[in-house]
Protein backbone atom coordinates (compact mmCIF):
# COMPACT_ATOMS: atom_id res chain seq x y z
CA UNK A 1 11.95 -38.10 -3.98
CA UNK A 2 12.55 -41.59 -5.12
CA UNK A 3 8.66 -41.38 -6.58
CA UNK A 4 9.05 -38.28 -8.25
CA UNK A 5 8.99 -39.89 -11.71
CA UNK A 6 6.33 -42.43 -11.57
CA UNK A 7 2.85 -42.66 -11.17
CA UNK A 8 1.38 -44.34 -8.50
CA UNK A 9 -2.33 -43.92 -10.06
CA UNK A 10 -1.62 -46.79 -12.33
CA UNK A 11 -1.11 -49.65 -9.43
CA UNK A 12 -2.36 -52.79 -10.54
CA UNK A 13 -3.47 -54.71 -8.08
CA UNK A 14 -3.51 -58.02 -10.46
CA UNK A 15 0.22 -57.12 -10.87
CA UNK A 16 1.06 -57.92 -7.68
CA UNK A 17 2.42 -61.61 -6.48
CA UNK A 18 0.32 -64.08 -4.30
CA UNK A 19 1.64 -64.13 -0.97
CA UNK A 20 -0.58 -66.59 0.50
CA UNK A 21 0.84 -68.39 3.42
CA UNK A 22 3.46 -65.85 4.22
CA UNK A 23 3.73 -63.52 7.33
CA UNK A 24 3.70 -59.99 7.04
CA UNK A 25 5.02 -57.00 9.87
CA UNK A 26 4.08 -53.33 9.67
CA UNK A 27 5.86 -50.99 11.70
CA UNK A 28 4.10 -47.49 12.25
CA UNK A 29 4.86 -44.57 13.76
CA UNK A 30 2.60 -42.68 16.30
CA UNK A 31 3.92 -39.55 15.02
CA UNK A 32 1.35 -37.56 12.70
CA UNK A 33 -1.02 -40.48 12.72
CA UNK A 34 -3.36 -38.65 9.91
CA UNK A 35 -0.24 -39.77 7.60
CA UNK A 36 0.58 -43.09 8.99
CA UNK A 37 -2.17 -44.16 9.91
CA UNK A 38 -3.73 -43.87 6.05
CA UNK A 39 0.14 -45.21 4.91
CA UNK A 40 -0.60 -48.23 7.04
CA UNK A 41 -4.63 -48.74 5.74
CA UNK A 42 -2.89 -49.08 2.57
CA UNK A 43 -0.45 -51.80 3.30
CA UNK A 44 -3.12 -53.43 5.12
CA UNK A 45 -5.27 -53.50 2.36
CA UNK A 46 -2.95 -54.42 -0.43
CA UNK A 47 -1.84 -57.55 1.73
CA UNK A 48 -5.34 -59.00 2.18
């Protein structure tokens, strides 16, 4: 897997851009909603 190799315990959320004013889609899948469903709580999260 492509995240093998790196640790995704160390996000920084300061690291990441300000993306005020910009518009954002998520596209989830219905499919095993348990995983999605926390995938897209995530992106949700890290956009606001």
């Amino acid at each position: 897997m492509a995240t093998a190799y790196h640790n995704l315990s160390e996000y920084d959320f300061n690291s990441v851009p300000n993306a005020e004013g910009m518009k954002f889609g998520i596209v989830v899948s219905e499919w095993n909603f348990n995983i999605t469903g926390a995938l897209l709580k995530g992106a949700v999260d890290t956009l606001k």
